[in-house]
Protein backbone atom coordinates (compact mmCIF):
# COMPACT_ATOMS: atom_id res chain seq x y z
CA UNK A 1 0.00 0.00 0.00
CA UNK A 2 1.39 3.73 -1.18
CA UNK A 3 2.48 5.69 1.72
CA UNK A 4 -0.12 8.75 0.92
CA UNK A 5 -2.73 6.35 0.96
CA UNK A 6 -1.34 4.98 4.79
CA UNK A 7 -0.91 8.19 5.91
CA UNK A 8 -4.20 8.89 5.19
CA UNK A 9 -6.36 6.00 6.70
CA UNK A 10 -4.10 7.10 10.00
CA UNK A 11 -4.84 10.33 9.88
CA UNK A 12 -8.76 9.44 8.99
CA UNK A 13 -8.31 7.55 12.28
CA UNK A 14 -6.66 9.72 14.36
CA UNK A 15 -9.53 12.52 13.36
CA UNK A 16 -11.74 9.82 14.78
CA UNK A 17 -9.87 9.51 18.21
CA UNK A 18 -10.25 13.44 18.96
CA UNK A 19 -13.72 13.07 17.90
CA UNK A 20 -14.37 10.90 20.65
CA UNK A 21 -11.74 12.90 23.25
CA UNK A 22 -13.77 15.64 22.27
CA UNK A 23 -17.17 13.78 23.70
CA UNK A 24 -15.17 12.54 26.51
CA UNK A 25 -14.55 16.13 28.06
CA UNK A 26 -17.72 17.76 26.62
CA UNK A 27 -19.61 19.40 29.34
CA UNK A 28 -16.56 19.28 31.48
CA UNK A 29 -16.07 22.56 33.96
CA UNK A 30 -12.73 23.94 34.81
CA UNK A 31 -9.56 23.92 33.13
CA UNK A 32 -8.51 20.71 31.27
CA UNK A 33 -5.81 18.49 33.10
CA UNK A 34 -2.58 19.12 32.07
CA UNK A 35 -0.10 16.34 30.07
CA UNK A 36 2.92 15.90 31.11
CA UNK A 37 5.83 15.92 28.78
CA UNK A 38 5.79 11.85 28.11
CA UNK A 39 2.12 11.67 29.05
CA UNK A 40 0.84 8.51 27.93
CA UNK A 41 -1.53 8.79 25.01
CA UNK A 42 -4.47 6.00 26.71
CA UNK A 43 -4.98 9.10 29.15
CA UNK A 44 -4.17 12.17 28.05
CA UNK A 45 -7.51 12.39 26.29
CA UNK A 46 -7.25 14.80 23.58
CA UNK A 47 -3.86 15.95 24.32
CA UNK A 48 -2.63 13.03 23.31
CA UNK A 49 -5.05 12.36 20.14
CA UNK A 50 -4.67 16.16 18.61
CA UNK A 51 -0.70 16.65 18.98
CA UNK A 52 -0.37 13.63 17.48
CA UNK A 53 -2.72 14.45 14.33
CA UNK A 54 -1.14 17.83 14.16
CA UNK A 55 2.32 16.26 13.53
CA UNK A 56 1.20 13.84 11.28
CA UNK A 57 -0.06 16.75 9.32
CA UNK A 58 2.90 18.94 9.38
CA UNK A 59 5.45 16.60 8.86
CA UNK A 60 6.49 13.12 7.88
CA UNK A 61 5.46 10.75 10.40
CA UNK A 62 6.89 7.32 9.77
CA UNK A 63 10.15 5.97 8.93
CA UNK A 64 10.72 2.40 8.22
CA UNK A 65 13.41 0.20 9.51
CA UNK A 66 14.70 2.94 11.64
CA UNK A 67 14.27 1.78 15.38
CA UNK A 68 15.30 -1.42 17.63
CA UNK A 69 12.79 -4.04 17.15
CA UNK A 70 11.99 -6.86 20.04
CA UNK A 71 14.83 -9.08 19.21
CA UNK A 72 17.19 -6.68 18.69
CA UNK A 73 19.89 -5.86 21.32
CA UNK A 74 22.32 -3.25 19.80
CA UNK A 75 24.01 -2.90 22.75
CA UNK A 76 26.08 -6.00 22.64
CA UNK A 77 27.51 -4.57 19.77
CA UNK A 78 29.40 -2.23 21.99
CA UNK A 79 31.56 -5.39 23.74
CA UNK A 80 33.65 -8.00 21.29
CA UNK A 81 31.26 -6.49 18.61
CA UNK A 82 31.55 -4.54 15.41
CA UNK A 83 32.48 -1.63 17.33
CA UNK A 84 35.65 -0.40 18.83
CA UNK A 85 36.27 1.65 21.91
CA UNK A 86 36.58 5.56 21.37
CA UNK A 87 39.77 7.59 22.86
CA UNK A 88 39.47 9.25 26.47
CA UNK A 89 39.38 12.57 24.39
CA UNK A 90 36.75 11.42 21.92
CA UNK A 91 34.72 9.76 25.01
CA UNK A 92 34.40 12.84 26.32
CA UNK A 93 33.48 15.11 23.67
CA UNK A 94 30.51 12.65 22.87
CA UNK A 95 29.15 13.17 26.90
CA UNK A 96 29.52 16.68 26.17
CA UNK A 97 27.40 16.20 23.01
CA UNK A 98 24.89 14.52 25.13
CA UNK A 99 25.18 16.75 27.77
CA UNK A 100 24.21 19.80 25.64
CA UNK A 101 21.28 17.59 24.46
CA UNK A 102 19.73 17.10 28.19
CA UNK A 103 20.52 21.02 28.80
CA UNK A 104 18.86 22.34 25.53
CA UNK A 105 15.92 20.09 25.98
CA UNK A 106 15.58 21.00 29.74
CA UNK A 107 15.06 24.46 28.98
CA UNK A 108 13.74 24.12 26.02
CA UNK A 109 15.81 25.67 23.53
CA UNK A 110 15.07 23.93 20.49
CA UNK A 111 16.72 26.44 18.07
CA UNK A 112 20.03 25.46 20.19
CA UNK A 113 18.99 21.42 20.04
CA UNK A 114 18.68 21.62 16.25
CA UNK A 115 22.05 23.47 16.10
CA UNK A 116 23.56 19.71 18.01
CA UNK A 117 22.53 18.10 14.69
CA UNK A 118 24.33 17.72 11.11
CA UNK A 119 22.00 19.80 8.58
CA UNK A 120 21.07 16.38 7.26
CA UNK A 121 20.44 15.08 10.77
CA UNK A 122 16.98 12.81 11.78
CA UNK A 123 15.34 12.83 15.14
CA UNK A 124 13.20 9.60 15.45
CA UNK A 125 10.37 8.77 17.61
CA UNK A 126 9.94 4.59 18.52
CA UNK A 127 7.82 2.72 20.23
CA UNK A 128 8.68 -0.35 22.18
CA UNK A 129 9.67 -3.77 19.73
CA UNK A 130 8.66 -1.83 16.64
CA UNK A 131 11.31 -1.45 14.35
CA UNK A 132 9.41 1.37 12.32
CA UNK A 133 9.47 5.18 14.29
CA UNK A 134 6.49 6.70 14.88
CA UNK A 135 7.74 9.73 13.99
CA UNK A 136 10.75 11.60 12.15
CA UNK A 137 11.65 15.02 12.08
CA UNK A 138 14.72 16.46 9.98
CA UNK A 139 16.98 18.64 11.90
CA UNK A 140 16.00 21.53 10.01
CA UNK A 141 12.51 21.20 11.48
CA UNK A 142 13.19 20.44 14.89
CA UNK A 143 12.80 23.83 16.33
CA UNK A 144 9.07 24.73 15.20
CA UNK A 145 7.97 21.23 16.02
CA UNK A 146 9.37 20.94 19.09
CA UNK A 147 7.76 24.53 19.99
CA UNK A 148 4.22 23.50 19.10
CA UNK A 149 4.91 20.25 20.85
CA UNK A 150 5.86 21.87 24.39
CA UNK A 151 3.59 24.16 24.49
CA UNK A 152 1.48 22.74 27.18
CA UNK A 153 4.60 22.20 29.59
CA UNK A 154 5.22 26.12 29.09
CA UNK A 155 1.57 27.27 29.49
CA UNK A 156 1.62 25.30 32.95
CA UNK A 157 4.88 26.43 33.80
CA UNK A 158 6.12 22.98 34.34
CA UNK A 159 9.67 21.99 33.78
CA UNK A 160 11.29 18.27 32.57
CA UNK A 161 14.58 17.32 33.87
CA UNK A 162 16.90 14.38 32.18
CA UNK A 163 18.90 12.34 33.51
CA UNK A 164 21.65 10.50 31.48
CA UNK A 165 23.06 7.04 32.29
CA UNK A 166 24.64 3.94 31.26
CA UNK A 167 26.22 5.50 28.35
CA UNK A 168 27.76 3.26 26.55
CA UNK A 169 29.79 4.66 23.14
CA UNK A 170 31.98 2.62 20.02
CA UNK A 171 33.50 3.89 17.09
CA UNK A 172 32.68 2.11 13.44
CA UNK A 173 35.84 2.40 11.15
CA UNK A 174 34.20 5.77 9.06
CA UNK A 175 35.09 7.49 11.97
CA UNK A 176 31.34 7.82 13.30
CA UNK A 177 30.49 6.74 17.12
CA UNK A 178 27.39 4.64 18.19
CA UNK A 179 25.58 5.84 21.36
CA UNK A 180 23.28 3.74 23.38
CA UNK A 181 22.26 4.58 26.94
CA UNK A 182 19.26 5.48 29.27
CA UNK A 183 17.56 8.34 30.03
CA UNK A 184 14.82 8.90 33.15
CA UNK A 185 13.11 12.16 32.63
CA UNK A 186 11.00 13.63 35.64
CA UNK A 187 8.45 16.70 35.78
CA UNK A 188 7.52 19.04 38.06
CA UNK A 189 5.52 22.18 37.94
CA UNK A 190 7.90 24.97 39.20
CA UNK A 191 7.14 26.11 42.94
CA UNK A 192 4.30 24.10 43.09
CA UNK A 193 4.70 19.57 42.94
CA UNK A 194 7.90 17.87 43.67
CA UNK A 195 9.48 16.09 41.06
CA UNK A 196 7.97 12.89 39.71
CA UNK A 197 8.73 10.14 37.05
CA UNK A 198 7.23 10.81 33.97
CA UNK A 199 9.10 8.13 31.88
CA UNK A 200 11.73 6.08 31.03
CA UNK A 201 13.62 5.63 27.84
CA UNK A 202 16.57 4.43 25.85
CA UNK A 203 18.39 6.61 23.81
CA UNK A 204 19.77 5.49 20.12
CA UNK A 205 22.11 7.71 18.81
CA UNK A 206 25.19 8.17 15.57
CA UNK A 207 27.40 11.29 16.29
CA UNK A 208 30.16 12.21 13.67
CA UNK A 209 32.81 15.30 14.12
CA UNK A 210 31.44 17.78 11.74
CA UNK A 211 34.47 20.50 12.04
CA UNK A 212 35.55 21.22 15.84
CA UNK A 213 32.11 19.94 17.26
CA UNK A 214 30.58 16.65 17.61
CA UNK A 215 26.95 16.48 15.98
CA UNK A 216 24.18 14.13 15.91
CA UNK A 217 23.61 12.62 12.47
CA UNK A 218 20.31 10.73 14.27
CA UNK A 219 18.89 10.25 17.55
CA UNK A 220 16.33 7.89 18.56
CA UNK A 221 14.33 7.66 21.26
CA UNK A 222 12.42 4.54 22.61
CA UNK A 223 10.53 4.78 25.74
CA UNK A 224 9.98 1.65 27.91
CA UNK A 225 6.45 1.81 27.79
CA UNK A 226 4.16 1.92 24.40
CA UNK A 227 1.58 4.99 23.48
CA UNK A 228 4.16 7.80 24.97
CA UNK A 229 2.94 11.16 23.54
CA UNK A 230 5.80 12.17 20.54
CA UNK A 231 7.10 14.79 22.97
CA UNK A 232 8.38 12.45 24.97
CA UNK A 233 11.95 13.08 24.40
């Protein structure tokens, strides 16, 4: 089947979904209940439903072949594998890399997070065991559909915090360096809630040198649990 025509029947569906959000919370007093940044799409209602049918419509929204699927365990790759270990300098300027990432996302700079990325560079979107993203976004896009994306988080003055672990880095023979690690991202609403878990995810990624700064050429993002909103990053 053609892609247009796929793309289609999903968004035909997804028009169906906030249809039925919309019934959900009709009648409904008050302001509507916030989503958190990795809110999962089963109860976020039409949060959930109309981001997602607002990206499909701006951008592409699948990409085949692109994430880990079920059997897959790339990480093993990183031990005795196809990969070999990077140089104390190059180690480091790949955290730093990564670093910048959490920082940038944080605060949400996204003009500064598309400026981590080559200008050909892919940000993908996966869902647990499917090896097809969800979602892709080209670097050069990153910025205004991250913006629409967060908007929620900055209209309820709530703030996402990352934290980076397990990194675990090789270097292929081109020169490029395989990331895999973990991420755990909390939320809070500033001055107001402690910070909770929102989600969990791995992180995918292939970083070259482009000039003096290491750069993403794609990042992927899998969270642990299935139906996570596409801003969960």
């Amino acid at each position: 089947m053609a892609w247009p025509r796929i793309l289609a029947m999903l968004r035909e569906r997804l028009v169906r979904s906030v249809g039925s959000a919309l019934n959900g919370v009709r009648g409904r007093t008050g302001p509507p209940v916030g989503s958190t940044e990795g809110v999962n799409m089963k109860t976020s209602g039409i949060f959930g439903a109309a981001a997602v049918f607002l990206l499909l419509a701006a951008s592409p929204a699948f990409a085949a072949n692109e994430c880990p699927g079920a059997s897959q365990m790339p990480w093993r790759d990183y031990r005795g594998g196809s990969l070999v270990a990077p140089t104390p300098e190059e180690r480091h300027d790949v955290i730093d890399l990564l670093s910048q990432y959490a920082w940038t996302m944080d605060n949400r700079d996204f003009n500064g997070l598309a400026a981590l990325f080559v200008d050909t560079g892919q940000y993908f979107h996966c869902d647990p065991g499917d090896v097809n993203a969800v979602l892709a976004i080209s670097a050069g896009s990153l910025a205004k559909q991250f913006q629409t994306m967060f908007a929620n988080l900055a209209a309820t003055n709530s703030i996402a915090t990352r934290l980076l672990s397990n990194i675990l880095i090789g270097k292929r023979e081109d020169g490029t360096f395989e990331v895999a690690l973990t991420v755990q991202v909390t939320i809070q609403t500033i001055g107001v809630s402690a910070a909770q878990l929102d989600y969990m995810a791995k992180i995918y990624a292939t970083i070259k040198k482009d000039g003096e700064l290491m750069k993403f050429l794609t990042l992927k993002v899998a969270p642990f649990q299935s139906g996570i909103q596409a801003s969960a990053r």
